[in-house]
C-alpha atoms as a PDB file:
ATOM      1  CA  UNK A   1     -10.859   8.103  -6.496  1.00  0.00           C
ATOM      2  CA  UNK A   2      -9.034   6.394  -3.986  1.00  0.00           C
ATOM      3  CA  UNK A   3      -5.876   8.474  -1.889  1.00  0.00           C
ATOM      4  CA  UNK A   4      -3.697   6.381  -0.126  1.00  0.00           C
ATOM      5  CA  UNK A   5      -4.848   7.266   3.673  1.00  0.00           C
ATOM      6  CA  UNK A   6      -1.023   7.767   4.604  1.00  0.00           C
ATOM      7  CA  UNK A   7       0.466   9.759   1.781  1.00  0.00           C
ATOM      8  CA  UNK A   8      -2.726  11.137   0.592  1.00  0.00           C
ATOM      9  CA  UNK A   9      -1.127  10.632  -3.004  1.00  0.00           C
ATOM     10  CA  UNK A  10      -3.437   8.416  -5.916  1.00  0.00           C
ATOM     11  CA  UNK A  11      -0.858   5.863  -6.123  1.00  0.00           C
ATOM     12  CA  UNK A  12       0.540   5.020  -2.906  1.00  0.00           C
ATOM     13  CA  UNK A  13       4.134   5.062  -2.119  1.00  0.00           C
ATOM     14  CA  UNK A  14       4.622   1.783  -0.649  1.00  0.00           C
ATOM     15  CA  UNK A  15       2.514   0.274  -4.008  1.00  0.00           C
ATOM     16  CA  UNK A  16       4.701   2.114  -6.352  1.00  0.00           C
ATOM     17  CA  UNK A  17       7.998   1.093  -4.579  1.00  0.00           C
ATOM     18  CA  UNK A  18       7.128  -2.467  -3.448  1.00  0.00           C
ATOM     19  CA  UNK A  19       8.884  -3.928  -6.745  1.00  0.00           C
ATOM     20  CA  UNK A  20      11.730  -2.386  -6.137  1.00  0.00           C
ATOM     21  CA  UNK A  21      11.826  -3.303  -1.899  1.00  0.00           C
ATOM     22  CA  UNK A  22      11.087  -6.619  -2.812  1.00  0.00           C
ATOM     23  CA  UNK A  23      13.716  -7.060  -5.656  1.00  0.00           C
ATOM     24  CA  UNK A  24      16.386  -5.020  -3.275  1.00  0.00           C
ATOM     25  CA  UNK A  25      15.517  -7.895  -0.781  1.00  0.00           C
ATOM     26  CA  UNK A  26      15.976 -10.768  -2.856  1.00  0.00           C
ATOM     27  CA  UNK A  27      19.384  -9.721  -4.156  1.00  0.00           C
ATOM     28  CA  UNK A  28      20.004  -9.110  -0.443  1.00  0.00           C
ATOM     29  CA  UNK A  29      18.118 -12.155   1.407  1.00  0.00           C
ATOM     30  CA  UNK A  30      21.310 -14.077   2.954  1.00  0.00           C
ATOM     31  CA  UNK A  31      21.822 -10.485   4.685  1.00  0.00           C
ATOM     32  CA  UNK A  32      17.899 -10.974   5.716  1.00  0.00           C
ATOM     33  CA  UNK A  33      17.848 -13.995   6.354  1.00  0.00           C
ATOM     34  CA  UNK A  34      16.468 -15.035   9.865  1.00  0.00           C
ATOM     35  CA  UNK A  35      16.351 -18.968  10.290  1.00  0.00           C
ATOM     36  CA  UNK A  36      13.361 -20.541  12.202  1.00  0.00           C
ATOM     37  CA  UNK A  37      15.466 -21.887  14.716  1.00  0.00           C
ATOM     38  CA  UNK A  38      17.010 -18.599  15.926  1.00  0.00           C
ATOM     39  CA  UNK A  39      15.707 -16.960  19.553  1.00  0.00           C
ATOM     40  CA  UNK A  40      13.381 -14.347  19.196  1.00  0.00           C
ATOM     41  CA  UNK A  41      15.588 -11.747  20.344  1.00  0.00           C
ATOM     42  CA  UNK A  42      18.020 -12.916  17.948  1.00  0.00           C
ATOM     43  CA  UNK A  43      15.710 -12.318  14.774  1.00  0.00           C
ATOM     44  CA  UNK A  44      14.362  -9.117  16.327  1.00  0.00           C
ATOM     45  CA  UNK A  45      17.677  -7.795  16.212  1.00  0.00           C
ATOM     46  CA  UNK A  46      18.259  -9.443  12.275  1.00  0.00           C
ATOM     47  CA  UNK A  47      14.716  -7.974  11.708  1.00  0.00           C
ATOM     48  CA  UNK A  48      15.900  -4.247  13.267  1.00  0.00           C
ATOM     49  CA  UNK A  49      18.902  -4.390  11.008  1.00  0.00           C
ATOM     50  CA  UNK A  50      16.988  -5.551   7.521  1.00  0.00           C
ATOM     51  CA  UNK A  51      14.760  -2.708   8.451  1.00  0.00           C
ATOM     52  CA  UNK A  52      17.298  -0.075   9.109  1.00  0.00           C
ATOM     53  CA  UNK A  53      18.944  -1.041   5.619  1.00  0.00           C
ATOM     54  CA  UNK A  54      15.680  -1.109   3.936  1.00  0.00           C
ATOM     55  CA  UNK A  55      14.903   2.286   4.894  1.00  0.00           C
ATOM     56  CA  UNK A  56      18.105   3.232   3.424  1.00  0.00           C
ATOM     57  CA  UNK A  57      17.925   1.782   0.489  1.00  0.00           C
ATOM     58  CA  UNK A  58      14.334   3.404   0.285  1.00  0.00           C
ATOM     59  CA  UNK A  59      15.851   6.885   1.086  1.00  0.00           C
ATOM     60  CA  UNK A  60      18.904   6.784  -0.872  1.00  0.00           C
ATOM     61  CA  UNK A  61      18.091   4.696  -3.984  1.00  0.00           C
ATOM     62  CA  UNK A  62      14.376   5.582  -4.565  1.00  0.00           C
ATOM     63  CA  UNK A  63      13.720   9.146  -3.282  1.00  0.00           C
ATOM     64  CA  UNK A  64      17.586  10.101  -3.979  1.00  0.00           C
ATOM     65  CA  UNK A  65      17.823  11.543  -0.428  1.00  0.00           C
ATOM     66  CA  UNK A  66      21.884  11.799   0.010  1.00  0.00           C
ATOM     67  CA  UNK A  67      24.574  13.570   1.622  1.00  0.00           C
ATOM     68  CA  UNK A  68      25.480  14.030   5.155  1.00  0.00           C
ATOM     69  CA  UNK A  69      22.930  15.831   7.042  1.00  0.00           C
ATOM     70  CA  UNK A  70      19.707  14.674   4.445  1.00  0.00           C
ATOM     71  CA  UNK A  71      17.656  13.132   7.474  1.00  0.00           C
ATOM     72  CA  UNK A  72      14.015  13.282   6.239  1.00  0.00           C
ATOM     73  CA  UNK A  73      11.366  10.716   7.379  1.00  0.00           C
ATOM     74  CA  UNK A  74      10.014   7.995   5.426  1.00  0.00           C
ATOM     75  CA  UNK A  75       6.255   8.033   3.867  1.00  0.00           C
ATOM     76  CA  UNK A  76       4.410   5.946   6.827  1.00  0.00           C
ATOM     77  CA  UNK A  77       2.986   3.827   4.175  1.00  0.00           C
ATOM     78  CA  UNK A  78       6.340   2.635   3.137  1.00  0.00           C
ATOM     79  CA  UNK A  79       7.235   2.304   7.374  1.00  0.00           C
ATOM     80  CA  UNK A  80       4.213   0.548   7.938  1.00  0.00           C
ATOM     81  CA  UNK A  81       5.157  -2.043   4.235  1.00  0.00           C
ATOM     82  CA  UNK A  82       8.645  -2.645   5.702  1.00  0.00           C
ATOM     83  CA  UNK A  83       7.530  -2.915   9.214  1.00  0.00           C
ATOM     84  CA  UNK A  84       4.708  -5.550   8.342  1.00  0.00           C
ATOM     85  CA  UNK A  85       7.654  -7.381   6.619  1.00  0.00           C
ATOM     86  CA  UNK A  86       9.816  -7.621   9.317  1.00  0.00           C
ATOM     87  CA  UNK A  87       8.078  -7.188  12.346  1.00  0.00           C
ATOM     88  CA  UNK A  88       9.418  -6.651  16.221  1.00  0.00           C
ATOM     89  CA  UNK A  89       7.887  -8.964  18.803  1.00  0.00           C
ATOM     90  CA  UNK A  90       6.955  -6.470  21.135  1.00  0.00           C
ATOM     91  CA  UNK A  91       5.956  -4.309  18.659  1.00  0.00           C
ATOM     92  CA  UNK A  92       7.358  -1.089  19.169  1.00  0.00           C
ATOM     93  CA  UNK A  93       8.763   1.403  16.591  1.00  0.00           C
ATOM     94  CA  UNK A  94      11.139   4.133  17.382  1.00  0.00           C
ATOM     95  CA  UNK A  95      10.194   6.169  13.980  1.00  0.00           C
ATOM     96  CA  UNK A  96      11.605   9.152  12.485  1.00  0.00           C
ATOM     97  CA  UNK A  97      13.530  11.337  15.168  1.00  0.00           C
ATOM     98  CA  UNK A  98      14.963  14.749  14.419  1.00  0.00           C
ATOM     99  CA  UNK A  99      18.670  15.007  15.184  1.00  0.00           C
ATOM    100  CA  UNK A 100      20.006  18.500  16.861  1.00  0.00           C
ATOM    101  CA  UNK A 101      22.173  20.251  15.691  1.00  0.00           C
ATOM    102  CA  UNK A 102      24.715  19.072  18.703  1.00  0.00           C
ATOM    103  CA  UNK A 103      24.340  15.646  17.061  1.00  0.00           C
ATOM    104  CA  UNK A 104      24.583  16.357  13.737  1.00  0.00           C
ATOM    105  CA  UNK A 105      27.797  18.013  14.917  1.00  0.00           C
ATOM    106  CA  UNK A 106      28.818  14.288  17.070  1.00  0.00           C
ATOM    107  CA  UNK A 107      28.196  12.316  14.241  1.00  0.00           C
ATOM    108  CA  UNK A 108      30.023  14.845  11.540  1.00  0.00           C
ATOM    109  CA  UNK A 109      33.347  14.516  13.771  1.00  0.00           C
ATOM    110  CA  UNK A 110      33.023  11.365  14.677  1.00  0.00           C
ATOM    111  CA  UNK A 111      32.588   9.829  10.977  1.00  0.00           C
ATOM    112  CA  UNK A 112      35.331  12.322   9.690  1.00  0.00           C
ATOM    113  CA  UNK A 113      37.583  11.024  12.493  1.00  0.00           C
ATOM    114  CA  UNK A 114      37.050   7.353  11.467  1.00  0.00           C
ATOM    115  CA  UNK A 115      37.433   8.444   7.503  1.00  0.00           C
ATOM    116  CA  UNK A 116      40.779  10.644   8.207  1.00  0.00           C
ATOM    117  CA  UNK A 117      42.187   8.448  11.197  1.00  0.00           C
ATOM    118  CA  UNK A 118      42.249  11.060  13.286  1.00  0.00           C
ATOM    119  CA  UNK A 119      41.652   9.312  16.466  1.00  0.00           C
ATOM    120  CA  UNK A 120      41.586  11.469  19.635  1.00  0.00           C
END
């Protein structure tokens, strides 16, 4: 029986969920979309922000992780899927980083202040 070496599951995560990422990024590709001719730094930062939204879409839509203050990390086999898609040149990865509770706090205020207009 084969276990998926990153989720340790029979069907792996990434497998399972690949129709979905892949239909989510064709509805989505002129938001994707990173023409030959732009720099490298240019589609690394395109690339950054189809991954960011990917992993959202992943969280929100497809493991129903929501509301403020849900911050849990991806599988790594569904990372690795959406990193292989859209890669970084240098090929670093920040990964999943666990917010205090001081920042949890920042962003709470500072997303209520945008919401409310309370602008201080």
């Amino acid at each position: 029986m084969y276990l998926c070496p990153h989720c340790n599951k029979v069907e792996c995560l990434a497998d399972l969920h690949r129709p979905d990422l892949l239909e989510h990024i064709r509805k989505n590709r002129s938001l994707y979309a990173a023409p030959p001719s732009v720099s490298v730094s240019r589609r690394d930062e395109i690339y950054r922000q189809t991954r960011k939204s990917i992993y959202r879409y992943y969280s929100v839509t497809l493991q129903n992780i929501r509301g403020r203050g849900n911050h849990v990390p991806l599988p790594d086999c569904v990372y690795d899927l959406i990193h292989a898609w859209f890669p970084d040149s240098t090929g670093t990865r920040v990964g999943f980083q666990v917010w205090s509770d001081a920042a949890k706090k920042r962003a709470s205020d500072e997303i209520d202040a945008f919401i409310y207009g309370d602008f201080e």
